[in-house]
N, C-alpha and C. Protein backbone atom coordinates (compact mmCIF):
# COMPACT_ATOMS: atom_id res chain seq x y z
N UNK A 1 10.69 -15.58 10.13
CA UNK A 1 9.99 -15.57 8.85
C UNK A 1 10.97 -15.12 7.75
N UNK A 2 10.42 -15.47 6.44
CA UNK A 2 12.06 -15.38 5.41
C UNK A 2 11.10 -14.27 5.01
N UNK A 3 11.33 -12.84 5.23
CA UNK A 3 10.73 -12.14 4.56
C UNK A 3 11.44 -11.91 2.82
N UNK A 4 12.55 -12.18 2.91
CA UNK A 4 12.75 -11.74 1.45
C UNK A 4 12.39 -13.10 0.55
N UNK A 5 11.97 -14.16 0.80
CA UNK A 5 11.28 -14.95 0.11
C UNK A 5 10.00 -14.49 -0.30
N UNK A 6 9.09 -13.89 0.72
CA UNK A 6 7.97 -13.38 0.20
C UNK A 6 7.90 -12.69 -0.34
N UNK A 7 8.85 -11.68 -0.34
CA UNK A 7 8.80 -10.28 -0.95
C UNK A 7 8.90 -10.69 -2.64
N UNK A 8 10.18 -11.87 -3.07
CA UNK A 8 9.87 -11.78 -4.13
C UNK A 8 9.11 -12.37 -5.02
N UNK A 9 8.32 -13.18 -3.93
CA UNK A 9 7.12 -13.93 -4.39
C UNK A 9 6.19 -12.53 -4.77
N UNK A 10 5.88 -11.41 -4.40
CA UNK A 10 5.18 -10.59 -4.49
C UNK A 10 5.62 -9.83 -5.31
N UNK A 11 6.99 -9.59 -5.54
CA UNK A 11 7.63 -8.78 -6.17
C UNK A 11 7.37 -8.93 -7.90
N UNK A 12 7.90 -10.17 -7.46
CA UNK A 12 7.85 -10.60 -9.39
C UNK A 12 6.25 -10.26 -10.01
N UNK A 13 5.13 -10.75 -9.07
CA UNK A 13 4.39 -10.97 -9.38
C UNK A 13 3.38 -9.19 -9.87
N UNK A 14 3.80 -8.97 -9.07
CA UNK A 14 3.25 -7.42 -9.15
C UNK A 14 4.13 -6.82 -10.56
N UNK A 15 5.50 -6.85 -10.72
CA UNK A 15 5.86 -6.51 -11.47
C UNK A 15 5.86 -7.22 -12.93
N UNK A 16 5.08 -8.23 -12.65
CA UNK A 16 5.36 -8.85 -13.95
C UNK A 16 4.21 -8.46 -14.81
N UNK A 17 4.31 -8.45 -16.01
CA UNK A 17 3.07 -8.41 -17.56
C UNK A 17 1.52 -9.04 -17.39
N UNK A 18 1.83 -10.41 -16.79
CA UNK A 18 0.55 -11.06 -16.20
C UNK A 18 -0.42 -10.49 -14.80
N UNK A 19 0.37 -9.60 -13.94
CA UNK A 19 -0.36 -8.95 -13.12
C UNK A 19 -1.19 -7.89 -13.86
N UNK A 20 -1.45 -7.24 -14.48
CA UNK A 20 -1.69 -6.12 -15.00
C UNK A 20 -3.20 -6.92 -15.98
N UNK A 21 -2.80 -8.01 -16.60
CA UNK A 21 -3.49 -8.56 -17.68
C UNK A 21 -4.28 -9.77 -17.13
N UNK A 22 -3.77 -10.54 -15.92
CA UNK A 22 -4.75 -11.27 -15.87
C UNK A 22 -5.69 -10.61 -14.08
N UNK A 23 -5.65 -8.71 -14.12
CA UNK A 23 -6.70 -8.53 -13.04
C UNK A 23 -7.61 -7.32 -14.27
N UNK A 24 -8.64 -7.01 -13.58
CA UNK A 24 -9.53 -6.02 -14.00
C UNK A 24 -8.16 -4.84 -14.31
N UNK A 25 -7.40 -4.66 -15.54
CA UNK A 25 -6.64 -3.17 -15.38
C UNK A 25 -6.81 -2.37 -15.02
N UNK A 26 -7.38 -1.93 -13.93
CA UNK A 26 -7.73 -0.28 -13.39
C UNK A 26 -6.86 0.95 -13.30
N UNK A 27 -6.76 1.50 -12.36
CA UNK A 27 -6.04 2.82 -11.71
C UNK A 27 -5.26 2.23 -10.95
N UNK A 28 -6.19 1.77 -10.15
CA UNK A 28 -5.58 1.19 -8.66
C UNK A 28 -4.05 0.17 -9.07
N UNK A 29 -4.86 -1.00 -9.66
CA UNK A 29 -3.72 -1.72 -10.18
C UNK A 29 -2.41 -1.58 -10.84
N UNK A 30 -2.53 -0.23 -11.49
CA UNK A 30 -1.69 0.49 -11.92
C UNK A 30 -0.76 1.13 -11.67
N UNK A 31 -1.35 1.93 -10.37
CA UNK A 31 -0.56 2.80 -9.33
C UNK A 31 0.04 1.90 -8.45
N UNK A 32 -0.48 0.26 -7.93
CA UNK A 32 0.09 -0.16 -6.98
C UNK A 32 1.34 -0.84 -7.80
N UNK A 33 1.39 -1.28 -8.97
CA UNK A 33 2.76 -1.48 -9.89
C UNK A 33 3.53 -0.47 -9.96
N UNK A 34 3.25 0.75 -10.32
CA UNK A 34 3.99 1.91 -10.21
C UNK A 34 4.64 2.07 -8.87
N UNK A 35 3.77 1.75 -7.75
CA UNK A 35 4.79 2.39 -6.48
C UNK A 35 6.11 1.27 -6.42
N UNK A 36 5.18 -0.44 -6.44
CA UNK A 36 6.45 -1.38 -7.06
C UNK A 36 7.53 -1.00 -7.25
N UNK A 37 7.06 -0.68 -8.28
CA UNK A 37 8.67 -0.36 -9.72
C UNK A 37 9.38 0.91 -8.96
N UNK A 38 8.46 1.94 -8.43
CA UNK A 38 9.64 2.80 -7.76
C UNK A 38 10.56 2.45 -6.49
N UNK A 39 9.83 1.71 -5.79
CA UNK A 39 10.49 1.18 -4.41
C UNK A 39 11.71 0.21 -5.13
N UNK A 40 11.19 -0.54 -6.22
CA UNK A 40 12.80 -1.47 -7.01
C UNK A 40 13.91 -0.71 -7.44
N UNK A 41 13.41 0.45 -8.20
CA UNK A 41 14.50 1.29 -8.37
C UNK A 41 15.31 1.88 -7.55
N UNK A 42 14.61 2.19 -6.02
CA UNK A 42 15.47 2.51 -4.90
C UNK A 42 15.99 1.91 -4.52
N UNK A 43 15.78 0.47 -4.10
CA UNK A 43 16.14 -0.57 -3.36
C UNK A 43 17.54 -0.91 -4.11
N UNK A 44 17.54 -1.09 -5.48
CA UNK A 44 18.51 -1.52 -6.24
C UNK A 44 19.61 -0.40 -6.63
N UNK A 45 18.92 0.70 -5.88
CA UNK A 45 20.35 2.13 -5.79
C UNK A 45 19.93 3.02 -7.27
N UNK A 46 18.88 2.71 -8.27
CA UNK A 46 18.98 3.06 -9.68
C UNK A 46 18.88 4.40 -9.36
N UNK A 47 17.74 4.87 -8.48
CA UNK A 47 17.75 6.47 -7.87
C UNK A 47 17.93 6.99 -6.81
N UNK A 48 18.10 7.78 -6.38
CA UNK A 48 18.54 8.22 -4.70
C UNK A 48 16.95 8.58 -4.97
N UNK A 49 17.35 9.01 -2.65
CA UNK A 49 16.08 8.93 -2.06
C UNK A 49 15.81 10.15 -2.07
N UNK A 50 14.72 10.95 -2.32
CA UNK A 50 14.62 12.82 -2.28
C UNK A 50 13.84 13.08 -1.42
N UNK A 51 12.72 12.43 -0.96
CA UNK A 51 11.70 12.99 -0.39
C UNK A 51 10.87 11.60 1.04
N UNK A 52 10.34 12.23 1.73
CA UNK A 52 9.75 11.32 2.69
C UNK A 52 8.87 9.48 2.05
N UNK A 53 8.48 10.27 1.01
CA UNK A 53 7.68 8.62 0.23
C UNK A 53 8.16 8.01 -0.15
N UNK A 54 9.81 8.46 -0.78
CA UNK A 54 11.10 7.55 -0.67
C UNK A 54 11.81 6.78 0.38
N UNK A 55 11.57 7.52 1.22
CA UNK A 55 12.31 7.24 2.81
C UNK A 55 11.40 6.18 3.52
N UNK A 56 10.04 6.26 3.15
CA UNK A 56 8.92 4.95 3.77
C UNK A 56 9.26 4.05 3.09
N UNK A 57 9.17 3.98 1.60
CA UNK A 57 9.65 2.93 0.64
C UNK A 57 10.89 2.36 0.73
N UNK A 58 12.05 2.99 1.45
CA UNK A 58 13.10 2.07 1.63
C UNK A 58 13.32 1.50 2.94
N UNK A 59 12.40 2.23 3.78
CA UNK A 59 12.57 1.45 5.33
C UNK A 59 11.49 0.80 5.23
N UNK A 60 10.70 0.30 4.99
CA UNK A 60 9.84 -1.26 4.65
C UNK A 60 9.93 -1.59 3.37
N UNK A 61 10.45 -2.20 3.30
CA UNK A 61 11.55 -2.65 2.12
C UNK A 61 10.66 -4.12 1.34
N UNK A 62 10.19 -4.84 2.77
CA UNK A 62 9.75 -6.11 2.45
C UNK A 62 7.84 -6.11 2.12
N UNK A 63 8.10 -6.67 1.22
CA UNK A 63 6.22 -6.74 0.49
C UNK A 63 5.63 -8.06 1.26
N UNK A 64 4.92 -8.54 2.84
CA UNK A 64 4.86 -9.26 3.02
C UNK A 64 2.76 -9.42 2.68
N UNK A 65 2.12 -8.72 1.94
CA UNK A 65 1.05 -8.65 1.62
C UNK A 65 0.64 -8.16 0.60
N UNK A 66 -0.80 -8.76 -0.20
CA UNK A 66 -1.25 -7.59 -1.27
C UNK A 66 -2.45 -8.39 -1.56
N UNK A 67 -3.39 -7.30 -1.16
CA UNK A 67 -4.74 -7.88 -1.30
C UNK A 67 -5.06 -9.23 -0.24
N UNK A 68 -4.62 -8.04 0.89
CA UNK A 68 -4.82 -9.61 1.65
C UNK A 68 -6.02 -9.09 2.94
N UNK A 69 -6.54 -10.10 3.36
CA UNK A 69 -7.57 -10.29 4.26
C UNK A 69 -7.79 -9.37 5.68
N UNK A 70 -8.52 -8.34 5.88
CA UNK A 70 -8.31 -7.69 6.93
C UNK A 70 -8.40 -8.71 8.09
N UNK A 71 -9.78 -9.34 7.76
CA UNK A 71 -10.26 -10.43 8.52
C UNK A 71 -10.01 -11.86 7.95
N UNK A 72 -9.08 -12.55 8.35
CA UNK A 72 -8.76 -13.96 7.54
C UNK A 72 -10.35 -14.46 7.38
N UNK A 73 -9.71 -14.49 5.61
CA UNK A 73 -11.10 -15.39 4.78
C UNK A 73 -12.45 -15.37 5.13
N UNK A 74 -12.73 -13.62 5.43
CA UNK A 74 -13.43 -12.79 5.31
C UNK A 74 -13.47 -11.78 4.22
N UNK A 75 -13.79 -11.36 3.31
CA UNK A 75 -12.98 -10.55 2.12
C UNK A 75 -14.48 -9.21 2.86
N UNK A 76 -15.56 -9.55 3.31
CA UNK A 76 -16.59 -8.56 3.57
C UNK A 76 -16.17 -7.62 4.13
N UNK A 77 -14.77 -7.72 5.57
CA UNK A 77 -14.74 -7.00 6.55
C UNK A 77 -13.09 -5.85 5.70
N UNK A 78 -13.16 -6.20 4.66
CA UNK A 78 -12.03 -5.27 3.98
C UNK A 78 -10.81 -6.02 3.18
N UNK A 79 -10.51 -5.68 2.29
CA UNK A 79 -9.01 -6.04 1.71
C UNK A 79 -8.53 -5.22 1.68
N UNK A 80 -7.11 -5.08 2.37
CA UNK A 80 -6.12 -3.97 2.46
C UNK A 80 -5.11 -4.43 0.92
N UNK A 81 -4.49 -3.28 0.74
CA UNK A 81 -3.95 -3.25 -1.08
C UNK A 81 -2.56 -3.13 -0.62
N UNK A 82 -1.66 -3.09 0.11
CA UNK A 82 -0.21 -3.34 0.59
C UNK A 82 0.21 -3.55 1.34
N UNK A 83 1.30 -4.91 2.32
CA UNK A 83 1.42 -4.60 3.76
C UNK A 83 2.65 -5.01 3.33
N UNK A 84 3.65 -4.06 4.07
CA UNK A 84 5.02 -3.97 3.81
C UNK A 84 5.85 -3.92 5.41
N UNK A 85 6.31 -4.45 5.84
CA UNK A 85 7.52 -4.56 7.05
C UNK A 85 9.18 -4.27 7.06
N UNK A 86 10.18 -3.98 8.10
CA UNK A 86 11.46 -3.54 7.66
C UNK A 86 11.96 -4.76 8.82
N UNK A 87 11.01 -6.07 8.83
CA UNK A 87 12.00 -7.01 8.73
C UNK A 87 12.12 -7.18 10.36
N UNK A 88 11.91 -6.16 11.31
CA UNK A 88 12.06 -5.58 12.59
C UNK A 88 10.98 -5.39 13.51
N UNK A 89 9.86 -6.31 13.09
CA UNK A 89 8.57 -6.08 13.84
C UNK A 89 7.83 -4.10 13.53
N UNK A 90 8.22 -4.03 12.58
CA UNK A 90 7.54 -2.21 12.01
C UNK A 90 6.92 -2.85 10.51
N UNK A 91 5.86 -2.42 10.80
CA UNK A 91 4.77 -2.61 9.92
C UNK A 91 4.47 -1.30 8.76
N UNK A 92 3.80 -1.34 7.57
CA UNK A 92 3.30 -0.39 7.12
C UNK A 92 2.15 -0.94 6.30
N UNK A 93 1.04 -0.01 6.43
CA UNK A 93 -0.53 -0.46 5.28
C UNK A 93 -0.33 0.46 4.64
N UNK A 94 -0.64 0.17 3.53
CA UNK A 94 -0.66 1.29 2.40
C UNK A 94 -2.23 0.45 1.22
N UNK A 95 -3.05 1.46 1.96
CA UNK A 95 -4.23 1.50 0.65
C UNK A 95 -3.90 2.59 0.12
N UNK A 96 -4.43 1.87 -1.72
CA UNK A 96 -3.70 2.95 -2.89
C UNK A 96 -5.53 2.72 -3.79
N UNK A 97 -5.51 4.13 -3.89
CA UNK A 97 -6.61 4.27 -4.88
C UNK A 97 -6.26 5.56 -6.28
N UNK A 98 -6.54 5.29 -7.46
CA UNK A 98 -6.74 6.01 -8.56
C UNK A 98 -7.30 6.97 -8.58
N UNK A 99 -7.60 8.54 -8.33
CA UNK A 99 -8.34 9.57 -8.45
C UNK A 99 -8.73 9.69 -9.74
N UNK A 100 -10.05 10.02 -10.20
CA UNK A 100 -10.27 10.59 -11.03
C UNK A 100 -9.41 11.78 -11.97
N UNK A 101 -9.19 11.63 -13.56
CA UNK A 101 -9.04 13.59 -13.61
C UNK A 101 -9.52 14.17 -14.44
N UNK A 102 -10.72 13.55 -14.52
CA UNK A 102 -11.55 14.26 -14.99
C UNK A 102 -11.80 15.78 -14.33
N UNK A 103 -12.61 16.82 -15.05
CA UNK A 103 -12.80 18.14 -14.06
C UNK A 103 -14.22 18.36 -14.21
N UNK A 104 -14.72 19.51 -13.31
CA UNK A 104 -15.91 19.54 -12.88
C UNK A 104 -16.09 19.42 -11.81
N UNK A 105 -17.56 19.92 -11.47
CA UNK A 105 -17.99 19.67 -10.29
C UNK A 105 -18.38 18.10 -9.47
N UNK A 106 -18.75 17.52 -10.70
CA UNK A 106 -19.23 15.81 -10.23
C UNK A 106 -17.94 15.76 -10.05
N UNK A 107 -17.28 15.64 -10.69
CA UNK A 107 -15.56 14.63 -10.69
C UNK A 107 -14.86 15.39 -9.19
N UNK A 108 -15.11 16.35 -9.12
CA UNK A 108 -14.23 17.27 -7.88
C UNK A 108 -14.84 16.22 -6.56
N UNK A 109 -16.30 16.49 -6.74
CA UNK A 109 -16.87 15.94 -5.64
C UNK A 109 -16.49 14.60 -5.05
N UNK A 110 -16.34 13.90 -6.25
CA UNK A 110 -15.96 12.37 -6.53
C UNK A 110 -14.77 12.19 -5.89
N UNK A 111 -13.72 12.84 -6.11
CA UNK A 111 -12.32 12.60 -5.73
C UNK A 111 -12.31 12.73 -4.28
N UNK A 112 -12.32 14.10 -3.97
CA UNK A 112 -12.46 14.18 -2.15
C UNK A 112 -13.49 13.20 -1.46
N UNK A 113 -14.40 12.46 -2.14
CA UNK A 113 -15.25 11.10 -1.41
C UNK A 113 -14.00 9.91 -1.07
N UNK A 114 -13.95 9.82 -2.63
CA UNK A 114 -12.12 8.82 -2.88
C UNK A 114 -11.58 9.06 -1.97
N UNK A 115 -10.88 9.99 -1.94
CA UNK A 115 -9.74 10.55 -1.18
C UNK A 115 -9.82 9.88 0.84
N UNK A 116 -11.20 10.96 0.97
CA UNK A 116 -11.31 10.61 2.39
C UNK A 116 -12.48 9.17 2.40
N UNK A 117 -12.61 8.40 1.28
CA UNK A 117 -12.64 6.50 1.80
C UNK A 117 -11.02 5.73 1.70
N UNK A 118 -10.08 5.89 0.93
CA UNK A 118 -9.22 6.09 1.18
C UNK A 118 -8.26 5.94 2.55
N UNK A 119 -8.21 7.03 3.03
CA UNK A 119 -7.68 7.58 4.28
C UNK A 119 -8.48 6.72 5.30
N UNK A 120 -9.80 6.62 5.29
CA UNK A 120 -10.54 5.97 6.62
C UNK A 120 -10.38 4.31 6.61
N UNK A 121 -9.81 3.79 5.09
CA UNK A 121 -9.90 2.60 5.10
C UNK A 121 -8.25 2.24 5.54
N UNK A 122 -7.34 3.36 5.43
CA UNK A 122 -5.98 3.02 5.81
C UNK A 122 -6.04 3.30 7.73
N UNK A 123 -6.63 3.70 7.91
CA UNK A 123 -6.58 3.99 9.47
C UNK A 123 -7.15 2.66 10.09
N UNK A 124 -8.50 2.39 9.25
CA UNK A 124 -9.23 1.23 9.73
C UNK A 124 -8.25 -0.45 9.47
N UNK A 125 -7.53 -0.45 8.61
CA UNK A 125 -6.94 -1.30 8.57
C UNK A 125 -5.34 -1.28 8.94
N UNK A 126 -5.26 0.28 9.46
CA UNK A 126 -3.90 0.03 10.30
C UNK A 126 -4.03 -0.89 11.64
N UNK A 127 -5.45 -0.36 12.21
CA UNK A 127 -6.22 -1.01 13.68
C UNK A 127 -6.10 -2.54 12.93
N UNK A 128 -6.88 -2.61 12.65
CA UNK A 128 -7.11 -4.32 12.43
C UNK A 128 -5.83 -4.97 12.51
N UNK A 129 -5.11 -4.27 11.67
CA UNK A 129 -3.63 -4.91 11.69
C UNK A 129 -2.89 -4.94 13.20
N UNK A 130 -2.96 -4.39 13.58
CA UNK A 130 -2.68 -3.96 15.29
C UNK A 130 -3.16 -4.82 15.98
N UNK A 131 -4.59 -5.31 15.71
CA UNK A 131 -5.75 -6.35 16.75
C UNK A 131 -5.02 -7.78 16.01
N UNK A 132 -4.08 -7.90 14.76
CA UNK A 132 -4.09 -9.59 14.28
C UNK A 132 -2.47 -9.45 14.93
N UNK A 133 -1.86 -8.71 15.02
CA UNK A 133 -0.37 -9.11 15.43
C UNK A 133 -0.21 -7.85 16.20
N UNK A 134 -0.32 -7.94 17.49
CA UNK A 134 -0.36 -7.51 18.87
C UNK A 134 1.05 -6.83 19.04
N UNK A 135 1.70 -8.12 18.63
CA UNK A 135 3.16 -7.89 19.58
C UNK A 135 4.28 -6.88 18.28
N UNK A 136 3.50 -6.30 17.11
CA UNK A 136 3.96 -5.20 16.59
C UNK A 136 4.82 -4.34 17.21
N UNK A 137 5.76 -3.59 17.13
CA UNK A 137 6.51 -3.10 17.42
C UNK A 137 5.81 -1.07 17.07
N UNK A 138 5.68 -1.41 15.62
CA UNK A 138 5.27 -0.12 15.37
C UNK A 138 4.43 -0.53 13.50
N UNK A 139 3.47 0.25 13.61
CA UNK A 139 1.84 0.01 12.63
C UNK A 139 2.02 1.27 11.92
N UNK A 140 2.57 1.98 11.11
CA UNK A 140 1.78 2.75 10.23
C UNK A 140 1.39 2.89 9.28
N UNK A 141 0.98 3.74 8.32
CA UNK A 141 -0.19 3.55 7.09
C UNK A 141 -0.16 4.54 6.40
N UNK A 142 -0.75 4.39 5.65
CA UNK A 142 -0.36 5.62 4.28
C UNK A 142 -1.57 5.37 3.33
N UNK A 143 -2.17 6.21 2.98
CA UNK A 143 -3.37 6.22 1.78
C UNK A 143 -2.80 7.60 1.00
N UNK A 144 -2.72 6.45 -0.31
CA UNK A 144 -2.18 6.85 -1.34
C UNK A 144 -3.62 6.93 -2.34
N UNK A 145 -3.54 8.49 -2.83
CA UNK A 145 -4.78 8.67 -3.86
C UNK A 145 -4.03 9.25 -4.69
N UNK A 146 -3.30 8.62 -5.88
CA UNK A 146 -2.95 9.27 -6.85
C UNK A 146 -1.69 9.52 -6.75
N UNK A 147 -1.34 10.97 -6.89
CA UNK A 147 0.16 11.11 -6.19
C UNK A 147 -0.32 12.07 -4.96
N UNK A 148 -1.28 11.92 -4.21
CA UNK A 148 -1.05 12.15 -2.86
C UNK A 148 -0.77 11.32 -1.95
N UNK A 149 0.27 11.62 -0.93
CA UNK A 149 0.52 10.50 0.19
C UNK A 149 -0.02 10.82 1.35
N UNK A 150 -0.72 10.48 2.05
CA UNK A 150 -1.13 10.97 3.89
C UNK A 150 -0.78 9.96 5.19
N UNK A 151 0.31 10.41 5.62
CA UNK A 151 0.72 9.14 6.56
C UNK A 151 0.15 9.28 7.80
N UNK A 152 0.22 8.54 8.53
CA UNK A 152 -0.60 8.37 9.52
C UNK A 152 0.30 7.01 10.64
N UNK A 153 0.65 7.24 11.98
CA UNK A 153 0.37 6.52 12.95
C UNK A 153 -0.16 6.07 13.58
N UNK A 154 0.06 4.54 14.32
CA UNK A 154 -0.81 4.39 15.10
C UNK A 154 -0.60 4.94 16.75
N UNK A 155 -1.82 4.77 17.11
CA UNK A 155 -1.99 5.63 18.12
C UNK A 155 -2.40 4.36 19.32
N UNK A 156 -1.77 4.48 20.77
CA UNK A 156 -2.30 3.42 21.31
C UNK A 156 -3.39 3.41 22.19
């Protein structure tokens, strides 16, 4: 598979002016351009690597998904928001959601709901991913709420 063909089929597209403008502008959409643009800046050397969410971002390097089908052309059974590979049969899911920041008690409550749908939808679609390509090497996942990261393996 030419992964770096896809990647910059995805690449451009995420990074470009028209992603942003021709989806609903949210959080989400926002943050998943943002992680974009930071993984380009690494990739292309603009910043060194400091911390572990750097170190995921440069060892799956390749964007071979976004917004894609847990269940082919099923959209009911989930859309996962990143699937990224290092090219080597190693996989990574990364659902990314916007936290609130607002404060208060509603908004507090709100976020930790976020947070842990989030997390259950990156576990649930690390599996799925596991059940569509078997012969994976290695599956893990990351739910990103904001600037929190929670990684997670799969487990067999």
């Amino acid at each position: 598979m030419d992964y770096e063909k896809i990647d910059k089929k995805y690449r451009d597209f995420i990074l470009s002016d028209e992603f942003i403008t021709s989806r609903k502008s949210n959080g989400d959409t926002i943050l998943v351009q943002s992680i974009i643009r930071w993984q380009t800046r690494l990739l292309d050397g603009s910043v060194k690597v400091n911390n572990r969410k750097e170190e995921i971002l440069m060892k799956y390097r390749y964007i071979i998904g976004y917004e894609w089908d847990v269940v082919k052309y099923m959209t009911q059974y989930g859309v996962g928001d990143l699937l990224f590979t290092d090219g080597k049969d190693n996989y990574l899911v990364m659902e990314v959601k916007k936290l609130s920041i607002f404060s208060g008690r509603n908004q507090c409550v709100a976020r930790r709901k976020t947070r842990r749908k989030v997390e259950e939808q990156a576990q649930h679609y690390m599996s799925e991913y596991r059940r569509i390509n078997p012969g994976a090497k290695s599956i893990k996942g990351v739910a990103v709420a904001s600037d929190e990261w929670k990684f997670y393996s799969f487990k067999e």
